[in-house]
PDB file of N, CA and C in Angstrom:
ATOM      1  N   UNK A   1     -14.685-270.264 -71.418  1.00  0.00           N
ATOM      2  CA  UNK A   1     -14.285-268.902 -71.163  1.00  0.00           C
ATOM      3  C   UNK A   1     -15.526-268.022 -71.118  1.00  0.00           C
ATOM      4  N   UNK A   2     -15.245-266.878 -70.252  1.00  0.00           N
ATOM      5  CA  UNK A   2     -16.525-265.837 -70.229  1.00  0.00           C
ATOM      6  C   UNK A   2     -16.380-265.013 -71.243  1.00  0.00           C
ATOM      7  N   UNK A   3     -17.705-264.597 -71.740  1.00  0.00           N
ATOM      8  CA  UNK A   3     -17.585-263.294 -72.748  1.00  0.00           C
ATOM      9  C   UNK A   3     -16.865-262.537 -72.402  1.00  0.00           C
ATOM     10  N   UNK A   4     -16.327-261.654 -73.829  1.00  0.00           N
ATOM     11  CA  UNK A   4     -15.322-260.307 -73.173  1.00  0.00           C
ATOM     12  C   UNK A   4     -16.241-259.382 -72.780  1.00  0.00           C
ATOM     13  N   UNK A   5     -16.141-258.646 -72.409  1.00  0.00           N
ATOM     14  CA  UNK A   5     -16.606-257.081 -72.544  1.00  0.00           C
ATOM     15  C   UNK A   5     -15.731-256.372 -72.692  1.00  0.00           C
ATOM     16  N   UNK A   6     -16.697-254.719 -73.266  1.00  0.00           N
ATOM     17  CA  UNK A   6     -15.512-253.801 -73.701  1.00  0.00           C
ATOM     18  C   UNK A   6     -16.451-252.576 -72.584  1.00  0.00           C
ATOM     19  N   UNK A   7     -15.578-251.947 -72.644  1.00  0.00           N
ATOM     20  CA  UNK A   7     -15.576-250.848 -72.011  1.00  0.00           C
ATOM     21  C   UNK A   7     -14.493-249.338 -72.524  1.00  0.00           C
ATOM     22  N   UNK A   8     -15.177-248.115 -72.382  1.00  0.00           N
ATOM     23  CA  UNK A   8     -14.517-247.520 -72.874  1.00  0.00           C
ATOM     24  C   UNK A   8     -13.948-246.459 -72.033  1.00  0.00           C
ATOM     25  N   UNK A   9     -12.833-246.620 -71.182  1.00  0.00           N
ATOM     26  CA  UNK A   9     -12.309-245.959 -70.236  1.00  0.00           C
ATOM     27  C   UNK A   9     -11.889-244.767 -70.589  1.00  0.00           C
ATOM     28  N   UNK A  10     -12.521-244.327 -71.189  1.00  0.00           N
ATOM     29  CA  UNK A  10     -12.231-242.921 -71.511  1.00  0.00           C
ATOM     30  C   UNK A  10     -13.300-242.327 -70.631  1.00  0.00           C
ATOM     31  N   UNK A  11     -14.646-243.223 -70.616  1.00  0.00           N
ATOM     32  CA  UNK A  11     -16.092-242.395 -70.743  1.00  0.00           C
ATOM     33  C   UNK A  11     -16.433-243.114 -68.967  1.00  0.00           C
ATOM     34  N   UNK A  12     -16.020-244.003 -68.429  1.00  0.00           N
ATOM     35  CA  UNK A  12     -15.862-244.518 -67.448  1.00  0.00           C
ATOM     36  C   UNK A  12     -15.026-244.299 -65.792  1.00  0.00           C
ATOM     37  N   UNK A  13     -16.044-243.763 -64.901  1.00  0.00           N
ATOM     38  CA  UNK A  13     -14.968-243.193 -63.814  1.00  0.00           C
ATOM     39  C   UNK A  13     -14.126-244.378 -63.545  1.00  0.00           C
ATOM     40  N   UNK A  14     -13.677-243.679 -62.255  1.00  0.00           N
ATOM     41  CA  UNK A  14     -12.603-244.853 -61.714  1.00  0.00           C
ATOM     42  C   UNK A  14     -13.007-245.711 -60.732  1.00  0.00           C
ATOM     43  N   UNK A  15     -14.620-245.821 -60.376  1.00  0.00           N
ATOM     44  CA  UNK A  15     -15.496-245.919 -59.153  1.00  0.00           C
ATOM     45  C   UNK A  15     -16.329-246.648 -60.354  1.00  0.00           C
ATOM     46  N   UNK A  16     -16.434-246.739 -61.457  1.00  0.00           N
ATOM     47  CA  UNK A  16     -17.400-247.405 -62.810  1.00  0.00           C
ATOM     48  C   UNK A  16     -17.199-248.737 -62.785  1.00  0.00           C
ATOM     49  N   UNK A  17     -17.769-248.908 -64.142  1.00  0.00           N
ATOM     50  CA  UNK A  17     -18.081-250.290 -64.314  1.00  0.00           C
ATOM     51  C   UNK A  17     -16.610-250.717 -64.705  1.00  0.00           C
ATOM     52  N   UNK A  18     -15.658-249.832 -65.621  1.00  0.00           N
ATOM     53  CA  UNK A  18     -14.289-250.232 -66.235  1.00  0.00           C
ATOM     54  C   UNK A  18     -13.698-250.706 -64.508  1.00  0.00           C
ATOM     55  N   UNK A  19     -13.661-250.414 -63.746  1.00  0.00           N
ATOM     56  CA  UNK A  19     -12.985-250.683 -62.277  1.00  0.00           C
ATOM     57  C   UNK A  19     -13.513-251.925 -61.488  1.00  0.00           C
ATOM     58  N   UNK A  20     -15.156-252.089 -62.232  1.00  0.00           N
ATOM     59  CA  UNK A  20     -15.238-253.348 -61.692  1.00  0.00           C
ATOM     60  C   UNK A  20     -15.120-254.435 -62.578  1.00  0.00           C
ATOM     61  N   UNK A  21     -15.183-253.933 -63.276  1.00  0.00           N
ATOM     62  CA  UNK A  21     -13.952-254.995 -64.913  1.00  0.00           C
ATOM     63  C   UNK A  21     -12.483-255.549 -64.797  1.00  0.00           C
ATOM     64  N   UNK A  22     -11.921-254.539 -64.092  1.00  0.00           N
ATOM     65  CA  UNK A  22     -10.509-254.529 -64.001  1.00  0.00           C
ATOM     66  C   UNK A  22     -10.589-255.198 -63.038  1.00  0.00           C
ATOM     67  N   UNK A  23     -11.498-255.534 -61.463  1.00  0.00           N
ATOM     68  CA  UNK A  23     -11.051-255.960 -60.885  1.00  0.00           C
ATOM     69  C   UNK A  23     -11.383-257.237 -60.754  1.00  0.00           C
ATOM     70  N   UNK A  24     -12.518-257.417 -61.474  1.00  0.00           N
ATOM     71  CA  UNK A  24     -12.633-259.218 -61.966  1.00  0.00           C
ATOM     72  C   UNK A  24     -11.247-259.936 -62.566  1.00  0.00           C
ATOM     73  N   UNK A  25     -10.743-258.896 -63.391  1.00  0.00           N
ATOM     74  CA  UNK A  25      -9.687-259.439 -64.417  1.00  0.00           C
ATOM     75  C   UNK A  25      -8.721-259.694 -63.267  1.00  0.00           C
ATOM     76  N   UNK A  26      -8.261-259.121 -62.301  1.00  0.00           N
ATOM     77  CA  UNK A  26      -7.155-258.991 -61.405  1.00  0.00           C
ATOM     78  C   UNK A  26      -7.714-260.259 -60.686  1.00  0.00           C
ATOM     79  N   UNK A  27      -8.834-260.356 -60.282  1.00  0.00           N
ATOM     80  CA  UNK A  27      -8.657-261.469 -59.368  1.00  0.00           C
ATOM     81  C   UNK A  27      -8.528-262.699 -59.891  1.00  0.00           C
ATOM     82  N   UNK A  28      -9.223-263.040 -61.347  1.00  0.00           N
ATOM     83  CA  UNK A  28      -8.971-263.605 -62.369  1.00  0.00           C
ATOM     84  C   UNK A  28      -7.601-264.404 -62.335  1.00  0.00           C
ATOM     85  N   UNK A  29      -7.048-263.507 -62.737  1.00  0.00           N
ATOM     86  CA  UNK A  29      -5.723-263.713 -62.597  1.00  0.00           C
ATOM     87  C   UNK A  29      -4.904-264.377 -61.700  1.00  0.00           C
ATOM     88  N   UNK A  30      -5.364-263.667 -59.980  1.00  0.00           N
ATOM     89  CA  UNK A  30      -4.443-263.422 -59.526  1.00  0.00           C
ATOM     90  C   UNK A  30      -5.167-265.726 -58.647  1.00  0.00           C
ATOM     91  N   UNK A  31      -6.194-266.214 -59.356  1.00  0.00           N
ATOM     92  CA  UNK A  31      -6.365-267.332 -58.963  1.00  0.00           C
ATOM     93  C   UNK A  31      -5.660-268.242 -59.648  1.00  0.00           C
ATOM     94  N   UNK A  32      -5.325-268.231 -61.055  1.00  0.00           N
ATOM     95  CA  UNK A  32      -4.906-268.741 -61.793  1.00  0.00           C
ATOM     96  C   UNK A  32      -3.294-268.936 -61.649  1.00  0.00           C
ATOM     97  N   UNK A  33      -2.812-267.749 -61.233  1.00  0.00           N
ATOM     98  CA  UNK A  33      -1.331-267.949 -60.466  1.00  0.00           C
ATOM     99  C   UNK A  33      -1.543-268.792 -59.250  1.00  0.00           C
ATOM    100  N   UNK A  34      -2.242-268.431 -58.367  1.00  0.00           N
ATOM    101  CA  UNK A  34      -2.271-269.483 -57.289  1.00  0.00           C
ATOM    102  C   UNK A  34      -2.462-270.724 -57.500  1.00  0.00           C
ATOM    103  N   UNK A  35      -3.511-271.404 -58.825  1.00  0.00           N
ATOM    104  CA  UNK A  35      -3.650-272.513 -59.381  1.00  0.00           C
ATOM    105  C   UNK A  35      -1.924-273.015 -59.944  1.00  0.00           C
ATOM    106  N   UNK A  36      -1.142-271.942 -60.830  1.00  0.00           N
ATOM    107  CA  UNK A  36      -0.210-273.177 -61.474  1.00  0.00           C
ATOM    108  C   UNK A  36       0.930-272.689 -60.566  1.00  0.00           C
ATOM    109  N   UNK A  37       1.208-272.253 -59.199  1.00  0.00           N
ATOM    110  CA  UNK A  37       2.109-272.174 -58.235  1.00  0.00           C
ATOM    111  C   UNK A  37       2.054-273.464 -57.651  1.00  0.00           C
ATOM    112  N   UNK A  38       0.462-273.954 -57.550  1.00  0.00           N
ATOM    113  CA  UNK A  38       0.187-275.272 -56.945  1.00  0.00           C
ATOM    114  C   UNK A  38       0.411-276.405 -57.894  1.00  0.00           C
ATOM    115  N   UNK A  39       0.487-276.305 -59.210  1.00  0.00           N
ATOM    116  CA  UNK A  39       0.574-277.357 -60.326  1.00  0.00           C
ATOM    117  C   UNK A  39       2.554-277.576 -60.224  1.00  0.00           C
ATOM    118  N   UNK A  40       3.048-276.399 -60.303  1.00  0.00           N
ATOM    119  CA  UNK A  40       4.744-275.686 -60.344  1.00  0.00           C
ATOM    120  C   UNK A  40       5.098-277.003 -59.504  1.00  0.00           C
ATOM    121  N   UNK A  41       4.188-276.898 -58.022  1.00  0.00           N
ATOM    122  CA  UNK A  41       5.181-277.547 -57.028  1.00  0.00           C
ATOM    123  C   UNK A  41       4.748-279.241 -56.995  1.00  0.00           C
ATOM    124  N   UNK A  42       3.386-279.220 -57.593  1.00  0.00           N
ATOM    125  CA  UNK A  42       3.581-280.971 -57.602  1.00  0.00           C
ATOM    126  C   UNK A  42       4.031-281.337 -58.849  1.00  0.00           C
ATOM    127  N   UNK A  43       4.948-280.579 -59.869  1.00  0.00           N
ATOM    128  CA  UNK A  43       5.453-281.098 -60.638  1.00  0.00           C
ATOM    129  C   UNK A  43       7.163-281.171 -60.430  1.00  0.00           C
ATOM    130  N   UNK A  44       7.001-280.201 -58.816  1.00  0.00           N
ATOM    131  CA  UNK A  44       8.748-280.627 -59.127  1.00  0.00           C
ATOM    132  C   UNK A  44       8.621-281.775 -57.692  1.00  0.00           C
ATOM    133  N   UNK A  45       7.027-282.391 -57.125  1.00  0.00           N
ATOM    134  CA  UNK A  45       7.427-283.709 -56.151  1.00  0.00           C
ATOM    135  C   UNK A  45       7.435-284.379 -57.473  1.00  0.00           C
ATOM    136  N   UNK A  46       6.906-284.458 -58.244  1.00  0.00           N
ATOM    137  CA  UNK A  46       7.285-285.663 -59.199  1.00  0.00           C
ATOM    138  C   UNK A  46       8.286-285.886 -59.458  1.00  0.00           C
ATOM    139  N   UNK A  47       9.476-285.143 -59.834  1.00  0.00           N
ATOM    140  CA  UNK A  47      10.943-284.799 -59.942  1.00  0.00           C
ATOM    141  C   UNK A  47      11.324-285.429 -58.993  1.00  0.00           C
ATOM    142  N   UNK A  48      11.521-285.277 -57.827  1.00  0.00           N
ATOM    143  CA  UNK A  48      11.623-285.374 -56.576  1.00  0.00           C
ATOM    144  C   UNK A  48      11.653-286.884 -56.431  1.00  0.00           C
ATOM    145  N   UNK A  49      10.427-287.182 -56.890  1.00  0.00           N
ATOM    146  CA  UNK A  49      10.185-288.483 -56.372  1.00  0.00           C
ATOM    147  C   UNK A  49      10.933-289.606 -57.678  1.00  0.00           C
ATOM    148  N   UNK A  50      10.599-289.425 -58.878  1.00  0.00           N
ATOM    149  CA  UNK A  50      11.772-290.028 -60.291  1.00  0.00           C
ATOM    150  C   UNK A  50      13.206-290.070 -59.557  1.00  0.00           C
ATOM    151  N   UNK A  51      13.727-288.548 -58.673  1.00  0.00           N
ATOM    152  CA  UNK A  51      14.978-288.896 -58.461  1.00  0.00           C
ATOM    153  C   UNK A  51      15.359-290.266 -57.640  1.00  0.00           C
ATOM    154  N   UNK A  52      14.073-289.883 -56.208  1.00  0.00           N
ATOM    155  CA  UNK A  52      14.126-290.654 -55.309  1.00  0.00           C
ATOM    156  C   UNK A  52      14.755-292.634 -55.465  1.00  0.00           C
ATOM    157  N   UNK A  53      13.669-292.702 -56.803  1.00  0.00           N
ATOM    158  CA  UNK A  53      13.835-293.607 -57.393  1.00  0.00           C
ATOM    159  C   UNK A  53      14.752-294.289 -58.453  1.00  0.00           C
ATOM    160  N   UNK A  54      15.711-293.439 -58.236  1.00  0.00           N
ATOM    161  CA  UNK A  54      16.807-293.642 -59.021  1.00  0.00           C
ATOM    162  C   UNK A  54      17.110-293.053 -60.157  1.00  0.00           C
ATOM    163  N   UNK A  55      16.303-291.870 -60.844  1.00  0.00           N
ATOM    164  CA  UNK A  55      16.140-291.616 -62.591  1.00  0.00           C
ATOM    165  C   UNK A  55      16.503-290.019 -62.356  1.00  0.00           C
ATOM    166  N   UNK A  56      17.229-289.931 -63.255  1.00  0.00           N
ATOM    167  CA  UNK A  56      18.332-288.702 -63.650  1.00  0.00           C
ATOM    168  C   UNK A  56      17.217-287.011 -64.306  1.00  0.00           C
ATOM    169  N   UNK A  57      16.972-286.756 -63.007  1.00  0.00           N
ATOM    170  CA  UNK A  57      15.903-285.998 -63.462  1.00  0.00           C
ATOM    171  C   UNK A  57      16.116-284.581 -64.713  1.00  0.00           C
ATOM    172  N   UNK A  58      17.591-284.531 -65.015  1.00  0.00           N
ATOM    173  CA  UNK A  58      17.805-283.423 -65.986  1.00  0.00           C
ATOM    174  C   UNK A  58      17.502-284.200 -67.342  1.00  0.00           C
ATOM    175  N   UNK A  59      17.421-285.480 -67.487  1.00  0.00           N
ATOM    176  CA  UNK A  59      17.098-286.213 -68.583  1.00  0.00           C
ATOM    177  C   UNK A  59      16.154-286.840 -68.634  1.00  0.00           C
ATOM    178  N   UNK A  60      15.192-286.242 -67.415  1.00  0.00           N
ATOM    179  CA  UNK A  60      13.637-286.656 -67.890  1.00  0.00           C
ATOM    180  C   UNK A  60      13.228-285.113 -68.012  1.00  0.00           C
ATOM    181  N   UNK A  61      13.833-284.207 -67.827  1.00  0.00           N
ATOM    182  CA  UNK A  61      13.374-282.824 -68.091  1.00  0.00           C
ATOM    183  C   UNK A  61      13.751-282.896 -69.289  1.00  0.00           C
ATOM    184  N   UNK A  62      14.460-283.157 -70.166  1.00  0.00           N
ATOM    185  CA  UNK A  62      15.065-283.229 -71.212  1.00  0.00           C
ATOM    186  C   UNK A  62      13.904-284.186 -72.179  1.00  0.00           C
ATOM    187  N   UNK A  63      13.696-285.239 -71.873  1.00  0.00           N
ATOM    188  CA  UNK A  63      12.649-286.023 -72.822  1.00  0.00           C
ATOM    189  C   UNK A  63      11.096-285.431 -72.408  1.00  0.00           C
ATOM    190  N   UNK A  64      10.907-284.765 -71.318  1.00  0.00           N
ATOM    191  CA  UNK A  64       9.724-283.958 -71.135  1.00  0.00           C
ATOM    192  C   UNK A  64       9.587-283.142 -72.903  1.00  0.00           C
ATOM    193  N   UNK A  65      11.227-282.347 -72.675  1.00  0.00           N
ATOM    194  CA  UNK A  65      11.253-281.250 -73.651  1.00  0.00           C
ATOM    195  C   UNK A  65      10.579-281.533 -74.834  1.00  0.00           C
ATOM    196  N   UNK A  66      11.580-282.813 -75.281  1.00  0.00           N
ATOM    197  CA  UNK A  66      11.818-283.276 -76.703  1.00  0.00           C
ATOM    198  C   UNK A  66      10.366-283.407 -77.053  1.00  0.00           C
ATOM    199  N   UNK A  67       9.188-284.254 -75.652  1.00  0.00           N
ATOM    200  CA  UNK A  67       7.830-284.607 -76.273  1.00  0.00           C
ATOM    201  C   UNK A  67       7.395-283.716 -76.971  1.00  0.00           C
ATOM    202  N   UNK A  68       6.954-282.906 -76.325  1.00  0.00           N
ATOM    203  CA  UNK A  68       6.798-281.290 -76.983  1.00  0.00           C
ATOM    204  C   UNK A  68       7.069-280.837 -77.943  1.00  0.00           C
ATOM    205  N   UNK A  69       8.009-281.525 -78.501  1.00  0.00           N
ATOM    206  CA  UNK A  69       8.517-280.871 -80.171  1.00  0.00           C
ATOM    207  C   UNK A  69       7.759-281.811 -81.046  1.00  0.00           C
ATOM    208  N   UNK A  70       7.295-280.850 -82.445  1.00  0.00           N
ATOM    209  CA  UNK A  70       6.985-281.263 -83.467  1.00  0.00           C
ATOM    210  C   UNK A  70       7.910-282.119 -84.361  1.00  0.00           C
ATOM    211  N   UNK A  71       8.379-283.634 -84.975  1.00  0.00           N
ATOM    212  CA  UNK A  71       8.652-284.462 -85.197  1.00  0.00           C
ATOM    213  C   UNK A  71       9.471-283.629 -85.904  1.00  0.00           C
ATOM    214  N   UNK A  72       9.652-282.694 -86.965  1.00  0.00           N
ATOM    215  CA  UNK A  72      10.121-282.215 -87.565  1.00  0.00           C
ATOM    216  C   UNK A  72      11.530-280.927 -86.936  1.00  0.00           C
ATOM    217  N   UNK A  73      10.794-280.687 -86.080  1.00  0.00           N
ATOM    218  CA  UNK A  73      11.871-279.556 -84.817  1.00  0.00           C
ATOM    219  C   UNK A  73      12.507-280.271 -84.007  1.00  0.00           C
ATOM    220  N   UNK A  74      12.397-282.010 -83.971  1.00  0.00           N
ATOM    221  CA  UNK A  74      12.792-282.724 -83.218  1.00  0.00           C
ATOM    222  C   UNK A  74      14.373-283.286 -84.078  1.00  0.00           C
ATOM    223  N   UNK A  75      13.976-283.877 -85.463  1.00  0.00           N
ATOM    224  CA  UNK A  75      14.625-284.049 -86.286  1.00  0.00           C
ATOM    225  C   UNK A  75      16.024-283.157 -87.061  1.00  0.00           C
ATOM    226  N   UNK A  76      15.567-281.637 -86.856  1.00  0.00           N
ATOM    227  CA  UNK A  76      16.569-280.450 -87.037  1.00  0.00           C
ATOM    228  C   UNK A  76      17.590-280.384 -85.594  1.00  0.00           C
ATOM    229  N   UNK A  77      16.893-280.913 -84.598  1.00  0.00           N
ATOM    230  CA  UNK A  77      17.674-280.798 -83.794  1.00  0.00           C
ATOM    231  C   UNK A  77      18.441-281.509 -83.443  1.00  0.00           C
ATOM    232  N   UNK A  78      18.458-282.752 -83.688  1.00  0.00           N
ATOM    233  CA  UNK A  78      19.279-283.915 -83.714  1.00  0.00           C
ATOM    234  C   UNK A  78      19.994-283.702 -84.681  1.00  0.00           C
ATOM    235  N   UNK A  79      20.200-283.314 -85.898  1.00  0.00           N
ATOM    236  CA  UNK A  79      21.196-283.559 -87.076  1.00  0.00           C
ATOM    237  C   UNK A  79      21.923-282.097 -86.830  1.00  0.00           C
ATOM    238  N   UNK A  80      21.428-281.124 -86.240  1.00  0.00           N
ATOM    239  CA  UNK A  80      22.573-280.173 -85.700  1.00  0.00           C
ATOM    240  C   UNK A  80      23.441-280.523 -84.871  1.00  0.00           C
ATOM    241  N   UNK A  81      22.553-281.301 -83.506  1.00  0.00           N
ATOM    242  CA  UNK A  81      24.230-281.671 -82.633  1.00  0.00           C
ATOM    243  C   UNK A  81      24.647-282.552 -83.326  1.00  0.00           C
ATOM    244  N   UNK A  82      24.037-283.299 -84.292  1.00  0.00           N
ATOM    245  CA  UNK A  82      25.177-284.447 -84.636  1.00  0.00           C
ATOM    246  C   UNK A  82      26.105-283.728 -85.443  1.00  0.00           C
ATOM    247  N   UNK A  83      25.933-282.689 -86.028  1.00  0.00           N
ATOM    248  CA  UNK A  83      26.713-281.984 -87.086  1.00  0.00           C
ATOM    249  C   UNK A  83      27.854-280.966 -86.285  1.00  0.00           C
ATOM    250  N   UNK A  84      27.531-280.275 -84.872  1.00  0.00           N
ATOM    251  CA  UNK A  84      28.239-279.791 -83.843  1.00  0.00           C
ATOM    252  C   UNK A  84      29.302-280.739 -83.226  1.00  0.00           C
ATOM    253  N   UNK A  85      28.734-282.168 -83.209  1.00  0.00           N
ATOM    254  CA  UNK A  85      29.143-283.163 -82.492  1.00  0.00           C
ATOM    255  C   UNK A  85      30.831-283.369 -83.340  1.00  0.00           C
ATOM    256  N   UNK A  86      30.435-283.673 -84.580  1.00  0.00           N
ATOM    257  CA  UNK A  86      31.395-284.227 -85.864  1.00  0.00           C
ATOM    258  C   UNK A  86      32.071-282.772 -85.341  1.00  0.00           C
ATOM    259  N   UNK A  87      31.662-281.515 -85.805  1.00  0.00           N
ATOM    260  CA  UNK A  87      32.702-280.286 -85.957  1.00  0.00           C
ATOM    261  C   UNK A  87      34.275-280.223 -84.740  1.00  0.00           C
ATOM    262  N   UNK A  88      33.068-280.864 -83.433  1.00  0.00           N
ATOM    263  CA  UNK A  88      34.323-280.504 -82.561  1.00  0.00           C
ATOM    264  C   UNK A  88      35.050-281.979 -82.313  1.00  0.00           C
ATOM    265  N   UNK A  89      34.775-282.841 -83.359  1.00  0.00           N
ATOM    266  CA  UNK A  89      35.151-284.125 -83.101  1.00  0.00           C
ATOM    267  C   UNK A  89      34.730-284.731 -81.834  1.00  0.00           C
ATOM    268  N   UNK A  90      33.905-284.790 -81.563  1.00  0.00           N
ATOM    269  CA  UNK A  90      32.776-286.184 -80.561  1.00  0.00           C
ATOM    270  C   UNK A  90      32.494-286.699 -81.442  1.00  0.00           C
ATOM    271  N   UNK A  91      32.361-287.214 -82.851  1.00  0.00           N
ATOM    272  CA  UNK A  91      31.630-288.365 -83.307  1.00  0.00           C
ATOM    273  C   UNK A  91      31.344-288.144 -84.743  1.00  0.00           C
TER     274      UNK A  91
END
């Protein structure tokens, strides 16, 4: 990451350095959206392509999820539906 800078737009026109700050930050930005718009869409050919191949892609979005959880947030969540499960009688 680049250093921050500060600037104090109080004391700074709008033609200043705060404007050419702001507009680093904007373009900054506005690459980084273009970067994960491009990540967005080869992650849903991957989808795409799991389906292609036969695999139930709401339940690999689903074990995507679960990776992501801490063993412990994984564990609360399983003994709730199982406890939802029992309430409405599934199991």
């Amino acid at each position: 990451m680049t250093a921050a800078l500060t600037v104090d737009p109080t004391t700074a026109d709008a033609q200043g350095v705060a404007g050419e700050i702001l507009i680093q930050y904007i373009e900054r930005i506005e690459r980084l959206e273009e970067e994960k718009a491009g990540i967005a869409e080869d992650i849903r050919d991957v989808y795409a392509e799991a389906k292609g191949n036969g695999f139930d892609v709401k339940v690999i979005r689903e074990l995507v999820k679960i990776r992501k959880m801490e063993q412990h947030e994984l564990d609360e969540k399983e003994m709730l539906l199982h406890l939802y499960r029992q309430a409405i009688g599934m199991g």
